[in-house]
PDB file of N, CA and C in Angstrom:
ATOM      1  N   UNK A   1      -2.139 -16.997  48.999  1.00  0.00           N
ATOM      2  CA  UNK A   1      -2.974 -16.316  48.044  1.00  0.00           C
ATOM      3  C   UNK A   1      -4.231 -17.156  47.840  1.00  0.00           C
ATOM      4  N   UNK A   2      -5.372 -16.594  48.023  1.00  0.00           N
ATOM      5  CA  UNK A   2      -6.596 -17.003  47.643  1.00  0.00           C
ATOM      6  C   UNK A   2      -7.168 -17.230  45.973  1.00  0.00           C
ATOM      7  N   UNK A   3      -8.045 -18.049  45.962  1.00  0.00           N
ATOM      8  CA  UNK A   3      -8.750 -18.285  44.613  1.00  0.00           C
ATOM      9  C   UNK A   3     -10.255 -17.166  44.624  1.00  0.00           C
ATOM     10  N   UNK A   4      -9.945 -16.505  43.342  1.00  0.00           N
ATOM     11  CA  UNK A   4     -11.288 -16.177  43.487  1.00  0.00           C
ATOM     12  C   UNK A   4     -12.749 -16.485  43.486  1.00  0.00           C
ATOM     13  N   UNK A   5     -12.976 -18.165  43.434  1.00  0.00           N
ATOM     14  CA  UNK A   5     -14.222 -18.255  44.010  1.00  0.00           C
ATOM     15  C   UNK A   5     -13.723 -18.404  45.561  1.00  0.00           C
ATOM     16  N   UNK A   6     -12.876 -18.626  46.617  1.00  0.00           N
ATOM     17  CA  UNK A   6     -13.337 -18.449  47.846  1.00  0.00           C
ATOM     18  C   UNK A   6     -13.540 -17.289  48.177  1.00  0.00           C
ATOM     19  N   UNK A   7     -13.829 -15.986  47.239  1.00  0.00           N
ATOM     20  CA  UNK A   7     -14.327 -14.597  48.030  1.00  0.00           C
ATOM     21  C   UNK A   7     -15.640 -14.629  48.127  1.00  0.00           C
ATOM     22  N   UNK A   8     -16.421 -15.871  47.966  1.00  0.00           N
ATOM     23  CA  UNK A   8     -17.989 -15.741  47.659  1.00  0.00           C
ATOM     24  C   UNK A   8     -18.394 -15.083  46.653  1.00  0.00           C
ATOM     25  N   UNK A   9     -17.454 -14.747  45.442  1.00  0.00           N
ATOM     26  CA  UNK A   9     -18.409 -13.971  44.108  1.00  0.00           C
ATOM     27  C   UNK A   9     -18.640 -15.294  43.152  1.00  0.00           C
ATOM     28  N   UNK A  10     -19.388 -14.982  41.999  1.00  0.00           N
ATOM     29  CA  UNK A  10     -19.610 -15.733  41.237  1.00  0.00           C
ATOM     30  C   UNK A  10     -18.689 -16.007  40.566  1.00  0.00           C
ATOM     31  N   UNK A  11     -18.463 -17.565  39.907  1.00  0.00           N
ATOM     32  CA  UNK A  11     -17.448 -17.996  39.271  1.00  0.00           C
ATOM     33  C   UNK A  11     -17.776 -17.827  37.641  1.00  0.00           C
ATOM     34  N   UNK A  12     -17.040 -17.228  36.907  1.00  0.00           N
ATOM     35  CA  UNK A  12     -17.528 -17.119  35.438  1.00  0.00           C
ATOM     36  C   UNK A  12     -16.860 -17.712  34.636  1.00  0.00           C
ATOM     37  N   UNK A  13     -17.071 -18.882  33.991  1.00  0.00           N
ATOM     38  CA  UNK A  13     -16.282 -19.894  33.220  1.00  0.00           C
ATOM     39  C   UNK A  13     -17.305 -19.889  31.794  1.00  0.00           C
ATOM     40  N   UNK A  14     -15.917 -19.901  30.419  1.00  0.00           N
ATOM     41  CA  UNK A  14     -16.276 -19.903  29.360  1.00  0.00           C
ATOM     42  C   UNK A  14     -16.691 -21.036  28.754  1.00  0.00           C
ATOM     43  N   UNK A  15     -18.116 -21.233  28.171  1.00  0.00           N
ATOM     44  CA  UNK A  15     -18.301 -22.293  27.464  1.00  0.00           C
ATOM     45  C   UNK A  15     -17.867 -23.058  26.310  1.00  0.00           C
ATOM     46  N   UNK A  16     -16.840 -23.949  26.447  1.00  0.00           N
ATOM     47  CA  UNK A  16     -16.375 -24.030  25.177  1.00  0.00           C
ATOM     48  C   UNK A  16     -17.088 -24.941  24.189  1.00  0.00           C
ATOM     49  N   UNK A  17     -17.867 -25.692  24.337  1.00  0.00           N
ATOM     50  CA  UNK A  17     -18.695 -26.369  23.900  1.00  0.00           C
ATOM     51  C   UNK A  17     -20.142 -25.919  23.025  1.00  0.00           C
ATOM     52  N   UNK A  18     -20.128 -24.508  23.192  1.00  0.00           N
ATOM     53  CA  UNK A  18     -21.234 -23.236  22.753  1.00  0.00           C
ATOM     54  C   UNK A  18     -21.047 -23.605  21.194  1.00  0.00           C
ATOM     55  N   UNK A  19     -22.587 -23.212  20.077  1.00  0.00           N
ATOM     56  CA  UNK A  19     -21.841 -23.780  18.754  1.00  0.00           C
ATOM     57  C   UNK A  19     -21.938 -21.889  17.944  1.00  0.00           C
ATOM     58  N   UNK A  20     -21.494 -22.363  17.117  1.00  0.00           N
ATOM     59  CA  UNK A  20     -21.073 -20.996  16.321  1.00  0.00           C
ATOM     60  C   UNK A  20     -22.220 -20.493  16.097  1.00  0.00           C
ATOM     61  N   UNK A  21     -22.534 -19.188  16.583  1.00  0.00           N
ATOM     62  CA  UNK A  21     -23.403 -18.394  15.166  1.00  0.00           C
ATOM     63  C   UNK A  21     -23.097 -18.062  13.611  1.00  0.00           C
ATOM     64  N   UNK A  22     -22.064 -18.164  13.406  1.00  0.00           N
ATOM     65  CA  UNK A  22     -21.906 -17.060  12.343  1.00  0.00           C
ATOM     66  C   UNK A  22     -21.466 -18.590  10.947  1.00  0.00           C
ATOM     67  N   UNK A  23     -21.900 -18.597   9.962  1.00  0.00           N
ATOM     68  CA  UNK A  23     -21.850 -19.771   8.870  1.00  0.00           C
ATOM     69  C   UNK A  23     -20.722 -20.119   8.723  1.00  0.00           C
ATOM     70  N   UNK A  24     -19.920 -21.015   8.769  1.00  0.00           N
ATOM     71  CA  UNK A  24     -18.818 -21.852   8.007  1.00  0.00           C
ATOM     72  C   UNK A  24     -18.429 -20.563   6.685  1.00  0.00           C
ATOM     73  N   UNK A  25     -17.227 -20.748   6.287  1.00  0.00           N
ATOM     74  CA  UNK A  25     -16.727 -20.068   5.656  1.00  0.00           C
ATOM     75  C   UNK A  25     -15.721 -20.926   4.545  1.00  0.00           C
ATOM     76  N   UNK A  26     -15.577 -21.068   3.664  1.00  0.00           N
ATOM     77  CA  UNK A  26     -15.336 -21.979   3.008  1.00  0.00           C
ATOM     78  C   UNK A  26     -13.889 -21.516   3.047  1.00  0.00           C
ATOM     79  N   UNK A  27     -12.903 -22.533   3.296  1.00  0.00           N
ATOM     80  CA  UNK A  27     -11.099 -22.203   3.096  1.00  0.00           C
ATOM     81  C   UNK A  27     -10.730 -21.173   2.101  1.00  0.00           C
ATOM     82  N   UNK A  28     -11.457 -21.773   1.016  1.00  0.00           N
ATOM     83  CA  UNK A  28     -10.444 -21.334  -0.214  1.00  0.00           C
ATOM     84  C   UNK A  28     -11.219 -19.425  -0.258  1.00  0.00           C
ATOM     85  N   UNK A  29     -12.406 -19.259  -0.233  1.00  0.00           N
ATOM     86  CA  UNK A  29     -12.735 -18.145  -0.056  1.00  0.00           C
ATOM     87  C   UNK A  29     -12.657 -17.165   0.974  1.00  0.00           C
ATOM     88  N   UNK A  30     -12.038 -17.827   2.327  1.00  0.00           N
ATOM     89  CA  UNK A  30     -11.560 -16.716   3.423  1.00  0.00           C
ATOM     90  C   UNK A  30     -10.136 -16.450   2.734  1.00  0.00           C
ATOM     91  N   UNK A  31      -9.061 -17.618   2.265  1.00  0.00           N
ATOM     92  CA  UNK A  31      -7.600 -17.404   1.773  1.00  0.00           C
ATOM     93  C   UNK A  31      -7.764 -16.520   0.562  1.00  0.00           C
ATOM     94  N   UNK A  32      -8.849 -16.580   0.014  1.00  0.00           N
ATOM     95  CA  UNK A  32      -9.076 -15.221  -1.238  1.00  0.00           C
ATOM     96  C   UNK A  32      -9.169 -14.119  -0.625  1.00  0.00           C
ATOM     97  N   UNK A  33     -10.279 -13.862  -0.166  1.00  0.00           N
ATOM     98  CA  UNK A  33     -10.763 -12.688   0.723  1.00  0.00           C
ATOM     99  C   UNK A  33      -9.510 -11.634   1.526  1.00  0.00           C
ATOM    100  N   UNK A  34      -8.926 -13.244   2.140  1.00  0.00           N
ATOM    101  CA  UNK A  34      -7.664 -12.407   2.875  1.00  0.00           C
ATOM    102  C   UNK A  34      -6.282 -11.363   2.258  1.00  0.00           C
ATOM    103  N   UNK A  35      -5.999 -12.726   1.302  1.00  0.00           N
ATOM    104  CA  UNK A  35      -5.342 -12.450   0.140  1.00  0.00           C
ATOM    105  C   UNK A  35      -5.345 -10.455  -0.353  1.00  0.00           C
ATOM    106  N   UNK A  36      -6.702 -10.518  -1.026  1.00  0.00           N
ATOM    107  CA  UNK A  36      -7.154  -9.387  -1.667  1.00  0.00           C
ATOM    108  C   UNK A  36      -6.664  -8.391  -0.746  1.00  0.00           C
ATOM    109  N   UNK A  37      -7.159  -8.793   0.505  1.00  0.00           N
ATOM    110  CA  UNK A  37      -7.185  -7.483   2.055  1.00  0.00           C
ATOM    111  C   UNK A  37      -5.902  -6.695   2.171  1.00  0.00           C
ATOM    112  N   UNK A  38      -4.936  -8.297   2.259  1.00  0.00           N
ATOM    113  CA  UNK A  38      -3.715  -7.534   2.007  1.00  0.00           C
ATOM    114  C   UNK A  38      -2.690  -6.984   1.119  1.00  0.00           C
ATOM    115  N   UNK A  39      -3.339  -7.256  -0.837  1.00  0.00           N
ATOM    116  CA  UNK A  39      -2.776  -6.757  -1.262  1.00  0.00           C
ATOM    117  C   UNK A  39      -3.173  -5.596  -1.495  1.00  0.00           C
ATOM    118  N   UNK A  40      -4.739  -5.023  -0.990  1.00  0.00           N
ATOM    119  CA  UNK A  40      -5.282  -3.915  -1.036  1.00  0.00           C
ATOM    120  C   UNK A  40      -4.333  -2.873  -0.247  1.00  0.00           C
ATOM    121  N   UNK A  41      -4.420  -3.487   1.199  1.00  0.00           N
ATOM    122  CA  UNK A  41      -3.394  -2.742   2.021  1.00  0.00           C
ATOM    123  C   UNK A  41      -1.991  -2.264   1.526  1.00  0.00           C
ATOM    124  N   UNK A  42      -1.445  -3.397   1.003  1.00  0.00           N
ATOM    125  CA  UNK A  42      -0.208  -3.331   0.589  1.00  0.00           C
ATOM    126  C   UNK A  42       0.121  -1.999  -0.440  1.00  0.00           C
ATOM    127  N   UNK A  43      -1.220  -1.820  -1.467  1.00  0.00           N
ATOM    128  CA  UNK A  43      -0.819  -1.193  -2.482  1.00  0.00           C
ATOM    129  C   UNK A  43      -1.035   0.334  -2.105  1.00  0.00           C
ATOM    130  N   UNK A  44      -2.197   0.600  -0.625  1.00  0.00           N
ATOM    131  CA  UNK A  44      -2.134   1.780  -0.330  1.00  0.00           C
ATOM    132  C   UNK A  44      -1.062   2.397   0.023  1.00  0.00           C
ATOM    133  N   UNK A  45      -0.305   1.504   1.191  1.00  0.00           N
ATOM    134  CA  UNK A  45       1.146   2.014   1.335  1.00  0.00           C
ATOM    135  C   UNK A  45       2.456   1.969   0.683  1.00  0.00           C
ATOM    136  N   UNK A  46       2.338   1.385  -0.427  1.00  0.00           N
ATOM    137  CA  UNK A  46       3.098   1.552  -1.558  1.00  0.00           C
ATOM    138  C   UNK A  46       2.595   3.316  -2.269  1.00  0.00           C
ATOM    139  N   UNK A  47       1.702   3.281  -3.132  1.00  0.00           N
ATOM    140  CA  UNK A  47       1.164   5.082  -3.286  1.00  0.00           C
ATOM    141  C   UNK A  47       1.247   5.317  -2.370  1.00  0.00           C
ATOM    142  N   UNK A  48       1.309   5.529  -0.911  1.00  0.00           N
ATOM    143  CA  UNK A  48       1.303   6.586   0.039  1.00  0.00           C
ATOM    144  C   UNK A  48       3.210   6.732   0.265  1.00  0.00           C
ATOM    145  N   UNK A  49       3.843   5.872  -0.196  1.00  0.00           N
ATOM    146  CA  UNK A  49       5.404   6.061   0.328  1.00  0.00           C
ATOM    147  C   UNK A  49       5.866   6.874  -0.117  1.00  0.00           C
ATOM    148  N   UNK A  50       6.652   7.808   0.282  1.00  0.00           N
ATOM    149  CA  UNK A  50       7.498   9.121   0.107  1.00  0.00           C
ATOM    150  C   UNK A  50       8.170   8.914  -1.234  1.00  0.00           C
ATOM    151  N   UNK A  51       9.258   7.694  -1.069  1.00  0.00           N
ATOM    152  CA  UNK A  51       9.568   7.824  -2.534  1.00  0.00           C
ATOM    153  C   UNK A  51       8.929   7.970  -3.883  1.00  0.00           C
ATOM    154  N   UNK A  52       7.770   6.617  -3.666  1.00  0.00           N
ATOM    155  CA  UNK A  52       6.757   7.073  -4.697  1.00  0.00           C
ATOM    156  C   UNK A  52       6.032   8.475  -4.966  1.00  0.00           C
ATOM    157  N   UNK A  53       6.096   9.301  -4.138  1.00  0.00           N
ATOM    158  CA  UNK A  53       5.040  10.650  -3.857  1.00  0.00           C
ATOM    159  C   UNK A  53       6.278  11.391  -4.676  1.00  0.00           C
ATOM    160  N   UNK A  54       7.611  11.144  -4.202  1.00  0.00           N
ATOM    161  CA  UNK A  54       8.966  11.695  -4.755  1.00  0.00           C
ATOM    162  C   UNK A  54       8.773  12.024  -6.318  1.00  0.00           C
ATOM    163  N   UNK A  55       8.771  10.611  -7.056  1.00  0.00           N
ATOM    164  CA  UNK A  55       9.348   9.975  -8.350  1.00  0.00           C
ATOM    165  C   UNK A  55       7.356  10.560  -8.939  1.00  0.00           C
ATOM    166  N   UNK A  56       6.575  10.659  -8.640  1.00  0.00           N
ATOM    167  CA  UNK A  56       5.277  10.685  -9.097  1.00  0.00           C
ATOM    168  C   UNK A  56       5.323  12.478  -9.346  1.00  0.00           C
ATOM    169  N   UNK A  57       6.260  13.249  -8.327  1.00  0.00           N
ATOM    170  CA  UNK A  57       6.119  15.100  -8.821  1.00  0.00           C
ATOM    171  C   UNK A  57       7.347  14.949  -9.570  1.00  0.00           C
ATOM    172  N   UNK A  58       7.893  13.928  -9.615  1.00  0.00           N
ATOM    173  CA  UNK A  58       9.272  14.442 -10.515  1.00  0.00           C
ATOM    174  C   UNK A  58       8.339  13.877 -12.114  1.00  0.00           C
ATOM    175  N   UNK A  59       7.692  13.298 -12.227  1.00  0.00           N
ATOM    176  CA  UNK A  59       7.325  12.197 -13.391  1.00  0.00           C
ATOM    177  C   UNK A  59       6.522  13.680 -13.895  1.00  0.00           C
ATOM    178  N   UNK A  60       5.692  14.587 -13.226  1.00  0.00           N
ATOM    179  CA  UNK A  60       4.187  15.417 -13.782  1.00  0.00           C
ATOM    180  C   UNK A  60       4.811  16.775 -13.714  1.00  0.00           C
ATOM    181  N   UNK A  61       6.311  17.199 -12.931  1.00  0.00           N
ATOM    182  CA  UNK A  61       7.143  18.466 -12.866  1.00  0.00           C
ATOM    183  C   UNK A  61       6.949  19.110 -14.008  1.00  0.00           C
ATOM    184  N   UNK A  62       7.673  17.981 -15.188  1.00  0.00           N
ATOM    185  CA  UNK A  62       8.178  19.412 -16.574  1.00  0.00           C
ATOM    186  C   UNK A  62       6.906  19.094 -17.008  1.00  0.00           C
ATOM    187  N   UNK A  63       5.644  18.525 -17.100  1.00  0.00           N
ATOM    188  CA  UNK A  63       4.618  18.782 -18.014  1.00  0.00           C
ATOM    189  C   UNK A  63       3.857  20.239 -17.086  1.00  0.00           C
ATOM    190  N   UNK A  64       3.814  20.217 -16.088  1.00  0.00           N
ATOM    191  CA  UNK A  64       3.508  21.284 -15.269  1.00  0.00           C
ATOM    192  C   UNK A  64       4.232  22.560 -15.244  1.00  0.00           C
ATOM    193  N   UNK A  65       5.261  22.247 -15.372  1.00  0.00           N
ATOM    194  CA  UNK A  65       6.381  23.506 -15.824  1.00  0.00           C
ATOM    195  C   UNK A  65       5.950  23.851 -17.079  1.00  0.00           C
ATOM    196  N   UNK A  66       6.087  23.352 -18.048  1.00  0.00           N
ATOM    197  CA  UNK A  66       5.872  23.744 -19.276  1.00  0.00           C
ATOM    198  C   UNK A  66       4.589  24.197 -19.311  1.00  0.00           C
ATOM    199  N   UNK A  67       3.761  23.837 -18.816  1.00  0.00           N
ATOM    200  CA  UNK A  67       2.552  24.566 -19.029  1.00  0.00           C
ATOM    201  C   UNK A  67       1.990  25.744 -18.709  1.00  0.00           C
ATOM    202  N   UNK A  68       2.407  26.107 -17.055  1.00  0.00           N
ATOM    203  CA  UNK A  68       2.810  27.834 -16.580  1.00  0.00           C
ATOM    204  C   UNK A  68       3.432  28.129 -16.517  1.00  0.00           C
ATOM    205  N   UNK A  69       4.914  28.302 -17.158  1.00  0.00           N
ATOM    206  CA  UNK A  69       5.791  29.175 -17.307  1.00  0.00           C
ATOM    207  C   UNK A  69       5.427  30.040 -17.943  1.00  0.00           C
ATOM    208  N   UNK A  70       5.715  31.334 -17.984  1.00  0.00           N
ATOM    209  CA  UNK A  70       5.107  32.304 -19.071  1.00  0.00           C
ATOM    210  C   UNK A  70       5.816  32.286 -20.578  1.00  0.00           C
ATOM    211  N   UNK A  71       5.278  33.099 -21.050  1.00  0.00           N
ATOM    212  CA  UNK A  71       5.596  32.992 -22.352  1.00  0.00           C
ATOM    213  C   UNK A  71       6.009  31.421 -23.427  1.00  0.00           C
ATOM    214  N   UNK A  72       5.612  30.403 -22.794  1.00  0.00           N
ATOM    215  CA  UNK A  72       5.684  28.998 -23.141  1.00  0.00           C
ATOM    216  C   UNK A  72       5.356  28.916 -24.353  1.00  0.00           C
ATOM    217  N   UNK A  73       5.959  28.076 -25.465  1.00  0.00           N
ATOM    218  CA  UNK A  73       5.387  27.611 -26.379  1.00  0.00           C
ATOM    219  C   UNK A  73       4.457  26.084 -25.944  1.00  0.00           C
ATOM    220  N   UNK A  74       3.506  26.232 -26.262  1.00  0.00           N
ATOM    221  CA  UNK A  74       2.550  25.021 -25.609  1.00  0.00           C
ATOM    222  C   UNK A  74       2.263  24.439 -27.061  1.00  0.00           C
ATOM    223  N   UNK A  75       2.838  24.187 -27.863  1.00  0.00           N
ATOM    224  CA  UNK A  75       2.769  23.553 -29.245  1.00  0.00           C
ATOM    225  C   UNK A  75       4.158  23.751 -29.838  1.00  0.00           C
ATOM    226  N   UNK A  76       5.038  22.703 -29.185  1.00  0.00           N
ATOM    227  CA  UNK A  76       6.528  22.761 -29.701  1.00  0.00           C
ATOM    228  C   UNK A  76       6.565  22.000 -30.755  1.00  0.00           C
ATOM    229  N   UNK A  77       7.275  22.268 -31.644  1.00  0.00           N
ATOM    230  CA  UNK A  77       7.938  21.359 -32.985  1.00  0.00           C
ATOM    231  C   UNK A  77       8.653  20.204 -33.017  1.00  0.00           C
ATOM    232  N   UNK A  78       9.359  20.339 -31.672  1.00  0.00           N
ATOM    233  CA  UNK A  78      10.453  19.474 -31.699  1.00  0.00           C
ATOM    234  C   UNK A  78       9.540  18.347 -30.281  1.00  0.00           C
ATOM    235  N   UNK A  79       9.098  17.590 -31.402  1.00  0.00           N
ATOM    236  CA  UNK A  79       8.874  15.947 -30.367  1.00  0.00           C
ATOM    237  C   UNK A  79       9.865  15.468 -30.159  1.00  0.00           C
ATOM    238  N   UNK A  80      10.983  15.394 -30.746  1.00  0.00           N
ATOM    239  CA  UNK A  80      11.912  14.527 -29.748  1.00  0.00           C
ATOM    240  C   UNK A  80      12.196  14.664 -28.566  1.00  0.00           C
ATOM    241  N   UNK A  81      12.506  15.867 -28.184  1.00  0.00           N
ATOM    242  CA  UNK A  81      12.665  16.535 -26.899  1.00  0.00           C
ATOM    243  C   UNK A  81      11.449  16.164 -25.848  1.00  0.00           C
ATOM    244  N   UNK A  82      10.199  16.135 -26.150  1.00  0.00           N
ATOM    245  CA  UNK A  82       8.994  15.807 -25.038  1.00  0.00           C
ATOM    246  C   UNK A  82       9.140  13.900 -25.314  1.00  0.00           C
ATOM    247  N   UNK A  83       9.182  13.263 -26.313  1.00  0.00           N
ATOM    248  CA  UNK A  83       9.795  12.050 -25.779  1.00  0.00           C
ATOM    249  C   UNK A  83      10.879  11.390 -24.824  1.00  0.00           C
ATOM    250  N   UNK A  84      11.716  12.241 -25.589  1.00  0.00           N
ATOM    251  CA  UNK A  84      12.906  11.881 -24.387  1.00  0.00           C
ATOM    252  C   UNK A  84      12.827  11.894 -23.101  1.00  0.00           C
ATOM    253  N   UNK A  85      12.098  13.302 -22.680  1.00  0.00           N
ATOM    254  CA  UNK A  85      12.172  13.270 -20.965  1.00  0.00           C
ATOM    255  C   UNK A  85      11.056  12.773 -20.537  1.00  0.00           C
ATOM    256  N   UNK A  86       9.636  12.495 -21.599  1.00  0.00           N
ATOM    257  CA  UNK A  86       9.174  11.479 -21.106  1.00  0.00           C
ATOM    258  C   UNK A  86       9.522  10.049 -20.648  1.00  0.00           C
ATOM    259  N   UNK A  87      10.532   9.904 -21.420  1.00  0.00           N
ATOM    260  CA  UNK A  87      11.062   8.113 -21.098  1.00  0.00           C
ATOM    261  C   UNK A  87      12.131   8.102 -19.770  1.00  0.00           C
ATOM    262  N   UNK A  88      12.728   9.376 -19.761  1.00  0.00           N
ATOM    263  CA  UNK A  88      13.615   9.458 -18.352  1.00  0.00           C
ATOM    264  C   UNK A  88      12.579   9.465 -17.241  1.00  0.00           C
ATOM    265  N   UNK A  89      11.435  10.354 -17.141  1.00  0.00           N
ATOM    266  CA  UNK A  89      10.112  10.349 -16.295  1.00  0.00           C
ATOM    267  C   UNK A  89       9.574   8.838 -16.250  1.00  0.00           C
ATOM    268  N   UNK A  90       9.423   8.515 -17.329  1.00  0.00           N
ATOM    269  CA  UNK A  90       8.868   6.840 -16.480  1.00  0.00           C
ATOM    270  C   UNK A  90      10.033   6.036 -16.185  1.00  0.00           C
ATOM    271  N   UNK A  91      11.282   6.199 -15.993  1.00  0.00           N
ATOM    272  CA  UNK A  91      12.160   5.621 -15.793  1.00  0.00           C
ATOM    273  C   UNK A  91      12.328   5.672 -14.128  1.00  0.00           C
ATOM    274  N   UNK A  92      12.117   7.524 -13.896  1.00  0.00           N
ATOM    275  CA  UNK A  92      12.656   7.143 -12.298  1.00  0.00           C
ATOM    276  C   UNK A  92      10.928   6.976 -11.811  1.00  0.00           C
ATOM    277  N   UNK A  93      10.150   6.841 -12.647  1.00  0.00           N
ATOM    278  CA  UNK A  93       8.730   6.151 -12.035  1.00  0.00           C
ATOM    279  C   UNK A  93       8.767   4.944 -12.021  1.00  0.00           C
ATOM    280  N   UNK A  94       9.105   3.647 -12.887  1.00  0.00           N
ATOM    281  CA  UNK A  94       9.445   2.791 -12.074  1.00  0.00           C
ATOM    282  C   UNK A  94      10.006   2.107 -11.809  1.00  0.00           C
ATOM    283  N   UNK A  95      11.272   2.967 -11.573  1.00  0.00           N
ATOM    284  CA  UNK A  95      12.001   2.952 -10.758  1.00  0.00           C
ATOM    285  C   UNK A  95      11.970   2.811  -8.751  1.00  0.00           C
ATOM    286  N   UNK A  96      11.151   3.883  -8.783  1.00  0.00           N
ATOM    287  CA  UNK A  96      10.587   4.520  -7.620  1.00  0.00           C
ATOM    288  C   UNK A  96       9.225   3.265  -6.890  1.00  0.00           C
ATOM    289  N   UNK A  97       8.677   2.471  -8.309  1.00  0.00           N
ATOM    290  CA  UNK A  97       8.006   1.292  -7.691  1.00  0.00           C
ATOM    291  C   UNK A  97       8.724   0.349  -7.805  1.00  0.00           C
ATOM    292  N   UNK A  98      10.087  -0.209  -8.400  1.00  0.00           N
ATOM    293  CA  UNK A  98      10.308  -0.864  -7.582  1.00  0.00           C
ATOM    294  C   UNK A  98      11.065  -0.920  -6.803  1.00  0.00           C
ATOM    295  N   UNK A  99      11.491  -0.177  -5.948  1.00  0.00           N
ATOM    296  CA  UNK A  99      12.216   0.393  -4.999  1.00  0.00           C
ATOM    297  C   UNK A  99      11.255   0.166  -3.729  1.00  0.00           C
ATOM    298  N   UNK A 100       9.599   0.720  -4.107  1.00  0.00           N
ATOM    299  CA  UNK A 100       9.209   0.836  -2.924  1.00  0.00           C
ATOM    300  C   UNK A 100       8.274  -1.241  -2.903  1.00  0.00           C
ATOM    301  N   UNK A 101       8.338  -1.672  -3.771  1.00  0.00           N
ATOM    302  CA  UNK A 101       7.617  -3.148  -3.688  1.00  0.00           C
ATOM    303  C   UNK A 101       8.929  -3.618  -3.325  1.00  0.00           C
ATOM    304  N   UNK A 102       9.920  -3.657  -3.192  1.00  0.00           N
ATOM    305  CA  UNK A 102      11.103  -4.391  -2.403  1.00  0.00           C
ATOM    306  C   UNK A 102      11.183  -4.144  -1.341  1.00  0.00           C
ATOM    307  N   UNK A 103      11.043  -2.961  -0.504  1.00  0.00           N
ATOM    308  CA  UNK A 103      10.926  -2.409   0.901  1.00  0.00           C
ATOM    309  C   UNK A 103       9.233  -2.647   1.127  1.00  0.00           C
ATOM    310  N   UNK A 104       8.203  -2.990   0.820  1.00  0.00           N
ATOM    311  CA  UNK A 104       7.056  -4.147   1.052  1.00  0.00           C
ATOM    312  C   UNK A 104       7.153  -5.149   1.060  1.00  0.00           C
ATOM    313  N   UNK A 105       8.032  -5.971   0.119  1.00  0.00           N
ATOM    314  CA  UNK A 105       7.977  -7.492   0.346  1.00  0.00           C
ATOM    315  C   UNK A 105       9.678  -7.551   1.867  1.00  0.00           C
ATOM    316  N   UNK A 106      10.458  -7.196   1.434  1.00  0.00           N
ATOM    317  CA  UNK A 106      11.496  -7.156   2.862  1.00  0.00           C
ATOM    318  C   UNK A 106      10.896  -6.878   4.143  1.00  0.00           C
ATOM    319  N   UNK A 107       9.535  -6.080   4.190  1.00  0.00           N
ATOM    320  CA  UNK A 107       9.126  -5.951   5.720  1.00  0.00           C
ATOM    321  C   UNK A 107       9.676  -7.073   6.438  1.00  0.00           C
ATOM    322  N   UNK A 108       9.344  -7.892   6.664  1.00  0.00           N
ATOM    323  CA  UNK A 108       9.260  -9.008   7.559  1.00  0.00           C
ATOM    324  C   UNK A 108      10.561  -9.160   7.854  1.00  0.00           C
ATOM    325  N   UNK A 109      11.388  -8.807   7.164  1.00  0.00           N
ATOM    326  CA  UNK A 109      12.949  -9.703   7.581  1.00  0.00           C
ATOM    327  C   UNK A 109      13.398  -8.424   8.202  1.00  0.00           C
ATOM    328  N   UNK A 110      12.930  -6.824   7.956  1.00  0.00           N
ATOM    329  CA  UNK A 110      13.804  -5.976   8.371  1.00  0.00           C
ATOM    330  C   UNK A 110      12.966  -5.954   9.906  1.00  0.00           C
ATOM    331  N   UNK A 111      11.681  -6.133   9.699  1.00  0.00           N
ATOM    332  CA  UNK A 111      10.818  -5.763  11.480  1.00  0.00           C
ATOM    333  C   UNK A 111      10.661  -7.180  12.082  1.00  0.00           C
ATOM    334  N   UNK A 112      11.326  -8.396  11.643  1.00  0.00           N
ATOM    335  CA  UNK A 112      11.610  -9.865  12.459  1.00  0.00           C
ATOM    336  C   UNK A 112       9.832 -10.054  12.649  1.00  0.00           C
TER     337      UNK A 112
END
């Protein structure tokens, strides 16, 4: 097997000795920068996860129900009742986050 400079083409070797264009970047502000990137990322696919999308129509269901159903009373008497299933609603809400920030921070151990 031949080298490719004996085919007579030009040999193209990288300069490693070339100096940077682009400015120094200070440690602590790329490890910020980065930081941010990925908890930005992180938090899109947390709101974008099914469960969350799940627990987020179950959380806005009965205020939405109650509001077009026909003949609705839309000024009920009884607050206890719209408390209560409000507190079950933020319950399987977060619930549903942290369900899905445990299956974000486990990535790594479940995809090696």
């Amino acid at each position: 097997m031949t080298a490719p400079a004996d085919l007579g083409g030009p040999v193209v070797t990288a300069d490693v000795d070339a100096p940077s264009t682009a400015p120094p970047v200070a440690a602590g502000v790329s490890r910020r920068r980065a930081a941010l990137a990925l908890a930005r990322f992180e938090a899109v696919r947390m709101v974008r996860h099914p469960v969350m999308v799940a627990a987020v129509l179950l959380y806005l269901g009965p205020w939405v129900w109650q509001r077009v159903k026909p003949g609705a009373d839309h000024y009920p008497v009884l607050h206890a009742d719209l408390v209560t299933l409000q507190m079950a609603a933020m319950l399987v809400l977060g619930g549903a986050a942290l369900v899905v920030a445990n299956l974000a921070v486990l990535r790594e151990h479940r995809h090696r």
